[in-house]
PDB file of N, CA and C in Angstrom:
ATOM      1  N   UNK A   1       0.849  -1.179   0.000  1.00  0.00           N
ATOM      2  CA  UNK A   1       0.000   0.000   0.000  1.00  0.00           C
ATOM      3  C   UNK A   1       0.895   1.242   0.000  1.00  0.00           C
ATOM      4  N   UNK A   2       0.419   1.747  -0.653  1.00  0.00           N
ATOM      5  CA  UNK A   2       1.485   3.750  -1.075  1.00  0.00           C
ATOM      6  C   UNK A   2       1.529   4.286   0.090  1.00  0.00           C
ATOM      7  N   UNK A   3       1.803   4.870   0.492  1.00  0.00           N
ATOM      8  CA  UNK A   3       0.859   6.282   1.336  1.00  0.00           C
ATOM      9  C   UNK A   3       1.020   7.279   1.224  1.00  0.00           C
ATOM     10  N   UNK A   4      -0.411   7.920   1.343  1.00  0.00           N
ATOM     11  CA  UNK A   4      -0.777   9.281   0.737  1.00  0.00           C
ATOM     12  C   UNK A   4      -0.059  10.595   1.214  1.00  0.00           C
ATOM     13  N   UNK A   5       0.194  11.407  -0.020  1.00  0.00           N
ATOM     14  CA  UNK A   5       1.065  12.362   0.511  1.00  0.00           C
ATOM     15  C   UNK A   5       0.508  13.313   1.015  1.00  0.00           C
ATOM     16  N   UNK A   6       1.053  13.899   1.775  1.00  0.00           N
ATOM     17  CA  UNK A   6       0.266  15.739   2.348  1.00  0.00           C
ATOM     18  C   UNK A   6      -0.404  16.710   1.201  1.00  0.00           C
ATOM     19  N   UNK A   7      -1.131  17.681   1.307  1.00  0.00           N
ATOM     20  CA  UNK A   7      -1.358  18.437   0.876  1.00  0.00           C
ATOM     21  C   UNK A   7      -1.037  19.814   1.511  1.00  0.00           C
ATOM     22  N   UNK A   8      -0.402  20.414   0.894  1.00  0.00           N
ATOM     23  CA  UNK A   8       0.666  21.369   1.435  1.00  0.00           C
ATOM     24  C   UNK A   8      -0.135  23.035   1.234  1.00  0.00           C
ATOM     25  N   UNK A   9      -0.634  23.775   1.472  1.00  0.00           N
ATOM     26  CA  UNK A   9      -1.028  25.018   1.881  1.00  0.00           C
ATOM     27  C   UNK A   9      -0.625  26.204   2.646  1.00  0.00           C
ATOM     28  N   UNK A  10      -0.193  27.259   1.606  1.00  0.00           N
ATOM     29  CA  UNK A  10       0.514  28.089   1.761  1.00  0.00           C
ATOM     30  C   UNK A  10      -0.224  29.099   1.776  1.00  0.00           C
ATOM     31  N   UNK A  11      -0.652  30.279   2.969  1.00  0.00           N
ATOM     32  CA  UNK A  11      -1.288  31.466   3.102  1.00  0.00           C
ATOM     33  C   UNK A  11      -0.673  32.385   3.097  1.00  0.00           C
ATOM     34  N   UNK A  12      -1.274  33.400   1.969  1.00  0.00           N
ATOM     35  CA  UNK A  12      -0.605  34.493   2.014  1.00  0.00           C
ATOM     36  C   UNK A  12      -1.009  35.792   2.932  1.00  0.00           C
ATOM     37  N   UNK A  13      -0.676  36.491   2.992  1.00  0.00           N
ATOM     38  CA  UNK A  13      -0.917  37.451   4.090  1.00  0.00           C
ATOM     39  C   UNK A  13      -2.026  38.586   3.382  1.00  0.00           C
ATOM     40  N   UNK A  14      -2.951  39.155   4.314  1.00  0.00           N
ATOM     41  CA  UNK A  14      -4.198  40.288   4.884  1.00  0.00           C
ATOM     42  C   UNK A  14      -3.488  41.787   3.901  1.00  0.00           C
ATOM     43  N   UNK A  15      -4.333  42.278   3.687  1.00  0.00           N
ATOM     44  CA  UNK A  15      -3.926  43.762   3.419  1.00  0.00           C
ATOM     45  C   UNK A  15      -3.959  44.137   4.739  1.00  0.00           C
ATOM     46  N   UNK A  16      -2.707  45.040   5.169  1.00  0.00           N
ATOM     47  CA  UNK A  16      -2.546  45.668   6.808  1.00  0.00           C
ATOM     48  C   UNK A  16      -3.045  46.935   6.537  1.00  0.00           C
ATOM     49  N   UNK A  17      -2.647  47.547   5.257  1.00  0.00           N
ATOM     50  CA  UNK A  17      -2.857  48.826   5.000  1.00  0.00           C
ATOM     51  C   UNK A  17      -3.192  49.312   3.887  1.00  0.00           C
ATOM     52  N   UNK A  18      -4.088  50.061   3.641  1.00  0.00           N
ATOM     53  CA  UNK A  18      -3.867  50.747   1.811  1.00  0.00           C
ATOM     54  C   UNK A  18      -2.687  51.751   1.864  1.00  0.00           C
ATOM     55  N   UNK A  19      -2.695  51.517   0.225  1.00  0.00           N
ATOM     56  CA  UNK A  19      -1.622  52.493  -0.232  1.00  0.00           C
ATOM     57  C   UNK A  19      -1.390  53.694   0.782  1.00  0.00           C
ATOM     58  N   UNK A  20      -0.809  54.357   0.627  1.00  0.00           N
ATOM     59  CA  UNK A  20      -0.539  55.752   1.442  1.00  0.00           C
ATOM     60  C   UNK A  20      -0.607  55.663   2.691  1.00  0.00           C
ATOM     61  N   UNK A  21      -1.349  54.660   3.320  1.00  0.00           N
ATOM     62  CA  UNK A  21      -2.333  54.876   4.688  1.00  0.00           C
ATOM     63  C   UNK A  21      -3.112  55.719   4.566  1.00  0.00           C
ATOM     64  N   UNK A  22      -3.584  55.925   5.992  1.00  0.00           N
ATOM     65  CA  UNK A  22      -4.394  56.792   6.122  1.00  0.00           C
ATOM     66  C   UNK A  22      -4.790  57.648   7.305  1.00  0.00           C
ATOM     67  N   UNK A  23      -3.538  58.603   7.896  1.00  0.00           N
ATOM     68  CA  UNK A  23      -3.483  59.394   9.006  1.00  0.00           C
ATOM     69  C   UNK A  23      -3.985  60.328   8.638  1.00  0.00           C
ATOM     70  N   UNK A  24      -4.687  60.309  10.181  1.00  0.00           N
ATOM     71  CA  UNK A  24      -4.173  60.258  11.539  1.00  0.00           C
ATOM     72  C   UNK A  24      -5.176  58.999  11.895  1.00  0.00           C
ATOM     73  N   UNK A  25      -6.171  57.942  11.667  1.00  0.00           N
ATOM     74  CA  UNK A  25      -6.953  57.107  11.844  1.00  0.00           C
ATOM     75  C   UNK A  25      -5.561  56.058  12.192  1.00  0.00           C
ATOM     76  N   UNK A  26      -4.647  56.179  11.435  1.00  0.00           N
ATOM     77  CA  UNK A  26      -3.534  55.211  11.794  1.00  0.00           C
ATOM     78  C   UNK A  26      -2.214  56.334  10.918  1.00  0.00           C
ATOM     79  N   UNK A  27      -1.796  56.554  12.762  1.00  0.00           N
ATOM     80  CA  UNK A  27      -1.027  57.747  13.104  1.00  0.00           C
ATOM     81  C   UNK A  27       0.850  57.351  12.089  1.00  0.00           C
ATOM     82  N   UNK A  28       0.670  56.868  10.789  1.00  0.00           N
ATOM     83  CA  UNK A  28       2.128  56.868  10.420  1.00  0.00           C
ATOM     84  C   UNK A  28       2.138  57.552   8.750  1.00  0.00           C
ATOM     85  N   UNK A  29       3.546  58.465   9.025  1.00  0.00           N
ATOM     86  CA  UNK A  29       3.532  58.884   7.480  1.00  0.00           C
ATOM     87  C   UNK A  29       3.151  58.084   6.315  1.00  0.00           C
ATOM     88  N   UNK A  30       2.719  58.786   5.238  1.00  0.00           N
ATOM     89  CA  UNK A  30       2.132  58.263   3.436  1.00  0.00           C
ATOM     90  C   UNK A  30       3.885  57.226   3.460  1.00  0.00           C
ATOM     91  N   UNK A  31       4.851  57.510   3.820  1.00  0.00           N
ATOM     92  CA  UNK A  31       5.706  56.934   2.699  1.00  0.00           C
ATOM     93  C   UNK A  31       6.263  55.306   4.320  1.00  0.00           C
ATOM     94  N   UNK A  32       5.877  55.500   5.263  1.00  0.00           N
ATOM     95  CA  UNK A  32       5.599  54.577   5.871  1.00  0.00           C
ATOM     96  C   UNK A  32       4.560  53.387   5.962  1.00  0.00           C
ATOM     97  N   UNK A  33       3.423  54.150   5.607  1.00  0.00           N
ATOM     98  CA  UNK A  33       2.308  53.348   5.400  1.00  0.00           C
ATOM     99  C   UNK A  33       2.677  52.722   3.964  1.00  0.00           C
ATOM    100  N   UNK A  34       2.927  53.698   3.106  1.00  0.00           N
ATOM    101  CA  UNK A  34       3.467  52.918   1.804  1.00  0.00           C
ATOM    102  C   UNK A  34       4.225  51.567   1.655  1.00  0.00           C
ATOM    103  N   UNK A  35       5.479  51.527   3.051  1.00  0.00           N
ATOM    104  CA  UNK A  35       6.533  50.787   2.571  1.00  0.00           C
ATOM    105  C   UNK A  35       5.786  49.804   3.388  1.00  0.00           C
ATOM    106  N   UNK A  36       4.854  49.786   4.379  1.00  0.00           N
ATOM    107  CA  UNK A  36       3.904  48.015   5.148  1.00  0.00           C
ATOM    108  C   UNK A  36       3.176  47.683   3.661  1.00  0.00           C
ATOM    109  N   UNK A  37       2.623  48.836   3.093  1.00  0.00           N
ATOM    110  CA  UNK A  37       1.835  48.122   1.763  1.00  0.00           C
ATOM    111  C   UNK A  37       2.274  47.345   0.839  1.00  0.00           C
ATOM    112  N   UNK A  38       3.189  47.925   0.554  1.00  0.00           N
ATOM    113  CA  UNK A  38       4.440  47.248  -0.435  1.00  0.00           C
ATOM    114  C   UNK A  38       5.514  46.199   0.417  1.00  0.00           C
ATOM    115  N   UNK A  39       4.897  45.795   1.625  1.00  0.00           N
ATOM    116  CA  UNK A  39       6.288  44.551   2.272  1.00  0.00           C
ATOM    117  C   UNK A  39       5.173  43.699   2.018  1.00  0.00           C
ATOM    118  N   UNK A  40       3.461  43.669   2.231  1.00  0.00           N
ATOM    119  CA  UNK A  40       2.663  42.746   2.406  1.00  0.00           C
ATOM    120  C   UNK A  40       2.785  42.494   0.716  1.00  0.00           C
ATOM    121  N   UNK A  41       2.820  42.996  -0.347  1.00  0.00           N
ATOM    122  CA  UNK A  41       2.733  42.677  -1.411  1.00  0.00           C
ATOM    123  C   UNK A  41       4.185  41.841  -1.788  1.00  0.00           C
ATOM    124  N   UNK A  42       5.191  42.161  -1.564  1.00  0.00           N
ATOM    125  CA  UNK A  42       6.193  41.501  -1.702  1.00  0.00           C
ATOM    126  C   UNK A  42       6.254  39.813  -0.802  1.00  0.00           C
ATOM    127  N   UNK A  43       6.320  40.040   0.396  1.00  0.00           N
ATOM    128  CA  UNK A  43       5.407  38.761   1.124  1.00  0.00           C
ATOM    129  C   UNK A  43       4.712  38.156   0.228  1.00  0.00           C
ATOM    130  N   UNK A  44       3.878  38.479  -0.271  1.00  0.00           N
ATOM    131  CA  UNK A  44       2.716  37.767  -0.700  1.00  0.00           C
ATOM    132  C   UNK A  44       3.281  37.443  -2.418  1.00  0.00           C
ATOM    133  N   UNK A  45       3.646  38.039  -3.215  1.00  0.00           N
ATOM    134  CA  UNK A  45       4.870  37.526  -4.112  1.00  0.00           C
ATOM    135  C   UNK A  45       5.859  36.468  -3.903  1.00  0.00           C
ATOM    136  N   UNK A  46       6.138  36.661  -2.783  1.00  0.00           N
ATOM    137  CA  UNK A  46       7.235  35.467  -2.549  1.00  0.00           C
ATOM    138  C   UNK A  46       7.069  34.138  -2.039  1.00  0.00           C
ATOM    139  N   UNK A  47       6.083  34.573  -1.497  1.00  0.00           N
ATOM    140  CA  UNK A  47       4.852  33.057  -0.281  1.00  0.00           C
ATOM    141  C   UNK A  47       4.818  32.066  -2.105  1.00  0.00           C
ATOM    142  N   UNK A  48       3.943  32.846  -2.836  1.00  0.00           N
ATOM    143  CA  UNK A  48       3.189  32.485  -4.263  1.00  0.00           C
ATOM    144  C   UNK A  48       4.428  31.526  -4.555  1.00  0.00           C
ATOM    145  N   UNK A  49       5.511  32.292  -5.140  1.00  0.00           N
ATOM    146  CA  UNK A  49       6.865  31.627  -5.938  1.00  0.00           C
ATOM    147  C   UNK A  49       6.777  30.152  -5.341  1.00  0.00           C
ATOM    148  N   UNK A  50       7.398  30.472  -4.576  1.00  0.00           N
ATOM    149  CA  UNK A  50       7.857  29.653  -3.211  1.00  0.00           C
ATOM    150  C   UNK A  50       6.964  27.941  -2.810  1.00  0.00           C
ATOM    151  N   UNK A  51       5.478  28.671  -3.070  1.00  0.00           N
ATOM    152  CA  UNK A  51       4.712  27.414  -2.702  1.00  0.00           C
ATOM    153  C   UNK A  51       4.580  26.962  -4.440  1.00  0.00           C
ATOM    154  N   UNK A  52       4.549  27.261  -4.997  1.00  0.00           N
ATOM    155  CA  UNK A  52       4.282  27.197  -6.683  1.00  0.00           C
ATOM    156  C   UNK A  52       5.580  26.096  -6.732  1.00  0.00           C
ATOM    157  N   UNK A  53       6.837  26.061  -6.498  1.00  0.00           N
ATOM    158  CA  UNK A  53       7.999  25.822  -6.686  1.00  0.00           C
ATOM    159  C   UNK A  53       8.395  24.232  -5.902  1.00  0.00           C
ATOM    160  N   UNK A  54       7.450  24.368  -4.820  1.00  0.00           N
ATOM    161  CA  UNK A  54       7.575  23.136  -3.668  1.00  0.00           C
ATOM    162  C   UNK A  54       6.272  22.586  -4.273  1.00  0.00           C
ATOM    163  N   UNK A  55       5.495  22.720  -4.849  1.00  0.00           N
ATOM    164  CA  UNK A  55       4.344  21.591  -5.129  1.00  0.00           C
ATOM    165  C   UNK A  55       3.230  22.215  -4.201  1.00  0.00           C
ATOM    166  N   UNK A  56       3.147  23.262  -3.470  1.00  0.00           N
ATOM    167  CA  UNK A  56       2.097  23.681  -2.236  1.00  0.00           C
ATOM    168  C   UNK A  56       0.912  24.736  -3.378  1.00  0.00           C
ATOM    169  N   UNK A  57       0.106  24.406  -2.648  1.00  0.00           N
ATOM    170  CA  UNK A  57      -1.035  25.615  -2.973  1.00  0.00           C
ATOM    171  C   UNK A  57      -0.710  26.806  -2.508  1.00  0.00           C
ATOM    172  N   UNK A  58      -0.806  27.944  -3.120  1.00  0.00           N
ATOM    173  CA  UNK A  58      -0.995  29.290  -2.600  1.00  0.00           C
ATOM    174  C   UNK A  58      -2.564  29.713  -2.421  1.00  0.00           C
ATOM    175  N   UNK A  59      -2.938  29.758  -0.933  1.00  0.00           N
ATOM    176  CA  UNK A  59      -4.076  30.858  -1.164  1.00  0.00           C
ATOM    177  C   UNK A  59      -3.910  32.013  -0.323  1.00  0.00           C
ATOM    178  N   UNK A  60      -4.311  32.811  -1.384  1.00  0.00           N
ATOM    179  CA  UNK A  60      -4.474  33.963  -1.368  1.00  0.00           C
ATOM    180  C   UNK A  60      -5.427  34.787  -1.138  1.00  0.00           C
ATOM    181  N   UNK A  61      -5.320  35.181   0.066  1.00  0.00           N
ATOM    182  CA  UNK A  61      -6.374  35.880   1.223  1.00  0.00           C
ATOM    183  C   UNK A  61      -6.550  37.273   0.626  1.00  0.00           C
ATOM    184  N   UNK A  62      -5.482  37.642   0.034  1.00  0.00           N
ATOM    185  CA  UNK A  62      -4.907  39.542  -0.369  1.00  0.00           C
ATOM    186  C   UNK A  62      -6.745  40.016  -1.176  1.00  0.00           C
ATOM    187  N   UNK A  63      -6.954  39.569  -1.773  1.00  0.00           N
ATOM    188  CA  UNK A  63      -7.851  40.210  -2.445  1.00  0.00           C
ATOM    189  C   UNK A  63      -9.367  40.791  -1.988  1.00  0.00           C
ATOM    190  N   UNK A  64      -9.172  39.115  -1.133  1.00  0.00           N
ATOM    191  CA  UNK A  64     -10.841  39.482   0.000  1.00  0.00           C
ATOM    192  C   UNK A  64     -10.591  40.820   0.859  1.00  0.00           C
ATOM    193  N   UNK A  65      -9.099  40.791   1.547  1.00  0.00           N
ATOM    194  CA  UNK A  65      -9.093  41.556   2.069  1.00  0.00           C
ATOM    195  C   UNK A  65      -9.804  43.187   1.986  1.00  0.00           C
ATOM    196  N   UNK A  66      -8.993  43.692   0.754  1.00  0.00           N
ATOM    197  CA  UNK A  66      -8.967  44.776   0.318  1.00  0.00           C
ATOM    198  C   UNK A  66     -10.293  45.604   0.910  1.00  0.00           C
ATOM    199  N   UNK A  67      -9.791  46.919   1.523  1.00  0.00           N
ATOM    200  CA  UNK A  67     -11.003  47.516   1.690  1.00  0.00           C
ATOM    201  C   UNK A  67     -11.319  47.341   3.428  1.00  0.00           C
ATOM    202  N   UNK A  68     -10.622  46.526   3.785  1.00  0.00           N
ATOM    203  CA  UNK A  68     -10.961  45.443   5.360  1.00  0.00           C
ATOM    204  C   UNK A  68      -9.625  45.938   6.181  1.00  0.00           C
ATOM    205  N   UNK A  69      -8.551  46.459   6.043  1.00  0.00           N
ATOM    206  CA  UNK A  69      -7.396  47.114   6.406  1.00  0.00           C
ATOM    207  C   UNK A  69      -7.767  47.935   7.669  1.00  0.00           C
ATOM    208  N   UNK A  70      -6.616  48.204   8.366  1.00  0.00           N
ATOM    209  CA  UNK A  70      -6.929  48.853   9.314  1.00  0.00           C
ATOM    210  C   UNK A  70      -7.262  50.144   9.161  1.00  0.00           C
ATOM    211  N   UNK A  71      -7.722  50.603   8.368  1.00  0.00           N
ATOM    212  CA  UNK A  71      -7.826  52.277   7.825  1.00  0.00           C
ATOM    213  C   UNK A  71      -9.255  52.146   7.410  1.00  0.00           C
ATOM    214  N   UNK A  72      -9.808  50.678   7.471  1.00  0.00           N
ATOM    215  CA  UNK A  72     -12.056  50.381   7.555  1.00  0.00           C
ATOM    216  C   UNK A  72     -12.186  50.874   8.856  1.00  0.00           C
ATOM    217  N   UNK A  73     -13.302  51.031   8.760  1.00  0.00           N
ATOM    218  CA  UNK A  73     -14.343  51.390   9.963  1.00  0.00           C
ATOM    219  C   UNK A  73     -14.284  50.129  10.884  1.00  0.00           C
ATOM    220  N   UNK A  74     -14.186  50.400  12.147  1.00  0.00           N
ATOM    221  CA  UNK A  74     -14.202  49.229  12.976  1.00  0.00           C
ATOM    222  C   UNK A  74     -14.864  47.540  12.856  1.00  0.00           C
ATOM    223  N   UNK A  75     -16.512  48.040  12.647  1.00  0.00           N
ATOM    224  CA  UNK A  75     -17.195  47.245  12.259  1.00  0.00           C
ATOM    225  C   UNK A  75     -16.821  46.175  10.966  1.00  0.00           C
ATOM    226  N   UNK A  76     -16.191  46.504  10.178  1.00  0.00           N
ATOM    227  CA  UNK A  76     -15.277  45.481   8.952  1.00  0.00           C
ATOM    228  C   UNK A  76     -13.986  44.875   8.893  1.00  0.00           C
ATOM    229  N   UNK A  77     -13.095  45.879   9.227  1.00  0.00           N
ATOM    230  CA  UNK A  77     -11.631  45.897   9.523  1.00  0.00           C
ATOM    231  C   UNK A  77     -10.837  43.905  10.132  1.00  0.00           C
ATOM    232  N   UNK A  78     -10.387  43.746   9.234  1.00  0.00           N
ATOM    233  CA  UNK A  78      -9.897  42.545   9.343  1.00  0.00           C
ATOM    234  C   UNK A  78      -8.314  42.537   9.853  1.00  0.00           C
ATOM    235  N   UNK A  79      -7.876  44.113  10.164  1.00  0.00           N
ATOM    236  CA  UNK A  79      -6.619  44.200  10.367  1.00  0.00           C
ATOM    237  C   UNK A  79      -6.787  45.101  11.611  1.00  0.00           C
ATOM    238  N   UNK A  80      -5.833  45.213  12.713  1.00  0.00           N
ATOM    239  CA  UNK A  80      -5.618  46.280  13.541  1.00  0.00           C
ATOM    240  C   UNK A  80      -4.999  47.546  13.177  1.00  0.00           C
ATOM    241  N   UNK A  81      -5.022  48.660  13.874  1.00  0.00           N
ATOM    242  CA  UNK A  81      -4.018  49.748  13.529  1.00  0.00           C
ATOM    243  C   UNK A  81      -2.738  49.469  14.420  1.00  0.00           C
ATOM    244  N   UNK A  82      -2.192  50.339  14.735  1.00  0.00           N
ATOM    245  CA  UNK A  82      -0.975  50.424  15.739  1.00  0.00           C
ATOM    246  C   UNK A  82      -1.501  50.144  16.821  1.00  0.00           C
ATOM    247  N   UNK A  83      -2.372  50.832  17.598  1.00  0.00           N
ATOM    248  CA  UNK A  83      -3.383  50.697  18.620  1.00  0.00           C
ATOM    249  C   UNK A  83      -4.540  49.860  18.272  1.00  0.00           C
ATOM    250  N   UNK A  84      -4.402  48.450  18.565  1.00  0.00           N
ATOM    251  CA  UNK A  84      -5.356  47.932  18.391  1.00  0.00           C
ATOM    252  C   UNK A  84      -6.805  47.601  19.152  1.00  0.00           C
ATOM    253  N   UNK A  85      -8.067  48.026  18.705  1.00  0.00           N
ATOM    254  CA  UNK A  85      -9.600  48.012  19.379  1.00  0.00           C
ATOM    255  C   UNK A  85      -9.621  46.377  19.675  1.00  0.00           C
ATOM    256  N   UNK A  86      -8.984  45.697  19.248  1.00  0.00           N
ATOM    257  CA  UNK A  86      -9.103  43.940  19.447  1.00  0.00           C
ATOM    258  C   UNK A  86      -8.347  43.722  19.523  1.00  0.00           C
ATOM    259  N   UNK A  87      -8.234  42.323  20.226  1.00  0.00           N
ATOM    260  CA  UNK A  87      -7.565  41.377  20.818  1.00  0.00           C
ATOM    261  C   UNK A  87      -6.634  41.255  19.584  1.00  0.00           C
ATOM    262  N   UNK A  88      -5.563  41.301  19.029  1.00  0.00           N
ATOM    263  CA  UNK A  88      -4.711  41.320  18.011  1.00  0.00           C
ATOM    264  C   UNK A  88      -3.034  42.120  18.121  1.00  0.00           C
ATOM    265  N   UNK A  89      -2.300  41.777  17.390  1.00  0.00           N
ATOM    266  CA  UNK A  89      -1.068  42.438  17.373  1.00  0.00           C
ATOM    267  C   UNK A  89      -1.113  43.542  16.479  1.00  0.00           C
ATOM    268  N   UNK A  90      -0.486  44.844  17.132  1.00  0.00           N
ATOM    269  CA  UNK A  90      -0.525  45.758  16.188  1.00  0.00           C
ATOM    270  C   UNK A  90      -0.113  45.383  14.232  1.00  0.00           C
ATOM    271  N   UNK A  91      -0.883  45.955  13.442  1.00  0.00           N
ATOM    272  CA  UNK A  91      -1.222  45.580  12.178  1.00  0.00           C
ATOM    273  C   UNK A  91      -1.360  43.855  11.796  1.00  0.00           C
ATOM    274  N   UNK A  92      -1.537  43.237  12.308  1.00  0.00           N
ATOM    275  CA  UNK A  92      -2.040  42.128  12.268  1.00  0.00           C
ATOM    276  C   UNK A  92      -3.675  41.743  12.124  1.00  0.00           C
ATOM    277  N   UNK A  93      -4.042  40.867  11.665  1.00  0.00           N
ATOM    278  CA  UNK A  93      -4.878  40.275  11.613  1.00  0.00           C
ATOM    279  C   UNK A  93      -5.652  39.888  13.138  1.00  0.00           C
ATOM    280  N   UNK A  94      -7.159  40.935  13.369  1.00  0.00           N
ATOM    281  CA  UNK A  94      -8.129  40.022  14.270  1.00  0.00           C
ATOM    282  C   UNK A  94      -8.631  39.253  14.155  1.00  0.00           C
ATOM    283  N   UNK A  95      -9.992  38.964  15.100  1.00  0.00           N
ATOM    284  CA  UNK A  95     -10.674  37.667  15.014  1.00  0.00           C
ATOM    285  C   UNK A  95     -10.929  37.488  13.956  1.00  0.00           C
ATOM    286  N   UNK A  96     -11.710  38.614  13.140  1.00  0.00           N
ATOM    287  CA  UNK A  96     -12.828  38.772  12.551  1.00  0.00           C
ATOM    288  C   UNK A  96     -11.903  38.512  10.926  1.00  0.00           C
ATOM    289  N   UNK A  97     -10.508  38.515  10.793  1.00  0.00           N
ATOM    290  CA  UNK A  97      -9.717  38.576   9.963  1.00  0.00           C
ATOM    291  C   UNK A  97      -9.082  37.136   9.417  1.00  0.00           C
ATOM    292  N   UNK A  98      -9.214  36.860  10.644  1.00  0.00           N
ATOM    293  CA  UNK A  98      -9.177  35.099  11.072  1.00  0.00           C
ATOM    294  C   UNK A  98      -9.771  33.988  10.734  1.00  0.00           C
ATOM    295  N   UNK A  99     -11.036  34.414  10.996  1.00  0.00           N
ATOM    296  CA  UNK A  99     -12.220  33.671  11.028  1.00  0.00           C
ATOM    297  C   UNK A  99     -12.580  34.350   9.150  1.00  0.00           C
ATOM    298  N   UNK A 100     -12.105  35.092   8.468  1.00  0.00           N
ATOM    299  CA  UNK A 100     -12.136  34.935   7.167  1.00  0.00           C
ATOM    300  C   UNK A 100     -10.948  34.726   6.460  1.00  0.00           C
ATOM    301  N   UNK A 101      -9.781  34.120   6.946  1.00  0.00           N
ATOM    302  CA  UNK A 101      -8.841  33.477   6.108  1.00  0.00           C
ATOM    303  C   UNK A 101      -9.238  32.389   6.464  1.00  0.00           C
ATOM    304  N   UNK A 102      -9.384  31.783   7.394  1.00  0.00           N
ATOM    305  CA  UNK A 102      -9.985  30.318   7.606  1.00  0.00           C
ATOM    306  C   UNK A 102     -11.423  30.227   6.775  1.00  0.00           C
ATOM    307  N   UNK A 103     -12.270  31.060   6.584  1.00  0.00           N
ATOM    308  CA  UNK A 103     -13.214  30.385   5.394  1.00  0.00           C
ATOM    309  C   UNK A 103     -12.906  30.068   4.282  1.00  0.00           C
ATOM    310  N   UNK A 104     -11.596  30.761   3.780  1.00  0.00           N
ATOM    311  CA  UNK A 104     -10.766  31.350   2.419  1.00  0.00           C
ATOM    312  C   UNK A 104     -10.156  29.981   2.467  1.00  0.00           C
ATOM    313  N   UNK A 105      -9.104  29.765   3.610  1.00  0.00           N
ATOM    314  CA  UNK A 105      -8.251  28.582   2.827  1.00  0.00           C
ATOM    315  C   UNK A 105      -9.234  27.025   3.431  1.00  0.00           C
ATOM    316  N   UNK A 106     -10.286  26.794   4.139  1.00  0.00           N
ATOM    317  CA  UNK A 106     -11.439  25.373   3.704  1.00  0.00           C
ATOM    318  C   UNK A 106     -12.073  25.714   2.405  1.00  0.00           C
ATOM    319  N   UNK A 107     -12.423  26.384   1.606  1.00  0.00           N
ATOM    320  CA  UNK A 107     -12.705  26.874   0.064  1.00  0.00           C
ATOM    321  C   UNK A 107     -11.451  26.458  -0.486  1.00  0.00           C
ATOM    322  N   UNK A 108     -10.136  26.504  -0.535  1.00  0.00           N
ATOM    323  CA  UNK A 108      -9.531  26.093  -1.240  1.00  0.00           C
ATOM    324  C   UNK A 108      -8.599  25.027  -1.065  1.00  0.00           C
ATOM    325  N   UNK A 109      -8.817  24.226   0.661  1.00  0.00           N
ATOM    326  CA  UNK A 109      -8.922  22.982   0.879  1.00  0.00           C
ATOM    327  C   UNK A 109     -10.027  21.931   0.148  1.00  0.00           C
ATOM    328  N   UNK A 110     -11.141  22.397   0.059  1.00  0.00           N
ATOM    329  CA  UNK A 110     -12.022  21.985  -0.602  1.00  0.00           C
ATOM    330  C   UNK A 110     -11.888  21.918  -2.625  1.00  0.00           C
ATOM    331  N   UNK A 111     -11.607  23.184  -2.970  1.00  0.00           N
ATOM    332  CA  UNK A 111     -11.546  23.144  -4.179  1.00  0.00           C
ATOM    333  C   UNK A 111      -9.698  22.251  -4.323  1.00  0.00           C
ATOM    334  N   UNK A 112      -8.944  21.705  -3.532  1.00  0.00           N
ATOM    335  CA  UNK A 112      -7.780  21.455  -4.091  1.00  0.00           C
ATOM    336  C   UNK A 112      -7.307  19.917  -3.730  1.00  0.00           C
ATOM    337  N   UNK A 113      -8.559  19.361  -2.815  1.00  0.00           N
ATOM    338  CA  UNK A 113      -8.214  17.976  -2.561  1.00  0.00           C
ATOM    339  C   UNK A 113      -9.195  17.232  -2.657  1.00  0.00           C
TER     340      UNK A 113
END
């Protein structure tokens, strides 16, 4: 008898921030907020390669996100600011951020095995 190999799943990371940011709601300069925007995109470029290269799935959370950053209105916001209103690490992902990458990657547990 064979045995079955893993299925390997690779998550990419939340929008933390839009472009520019957006101070004083989240108190850091345009070209600071810029360079978290552009590390999560690079992250998320390299996660892709990387799992593409090892045989792993990439899913990719980045898109749902959008709009859900810490610079949304409380009520949506899938990311913290610096000061975070939830239980979370500054610019990181809350519950509520959580609990929708985990719907994201059983959708593509589902669509990939």
């Amino acid at each position: 008898m064979r045995p079955q190999l893993a299925a390997v799943f690779v998550m990419g990371k939340i929008q933390r921030l839009r472009a520019g940011g957006c101070f004083p709601t989240v108190p850091l300069p345009p070209d600071q907020a810029e360079h978290i925007y552009s590390g999560v995109e690079a992250v998320n470029a390299l996660l892709a390669t990387r799992a593409v290269a090892h045989g792993a799935t990439f899913v990719d959370v980045y898109p749902a996100s959008i709009g859900h950053d810490a610079c949304a209105p409380e009520d949506i916001r899938w990311s913290e600011g610096l000061f975070p209103n939830s239980p979370a690490q500054p610019l990181h992902a809350n519950a509520v951020g959580h609990h929708n990458e985990a719907l994201i990657l059983i959708e593509a547990i589902r669509r990939n095995t």
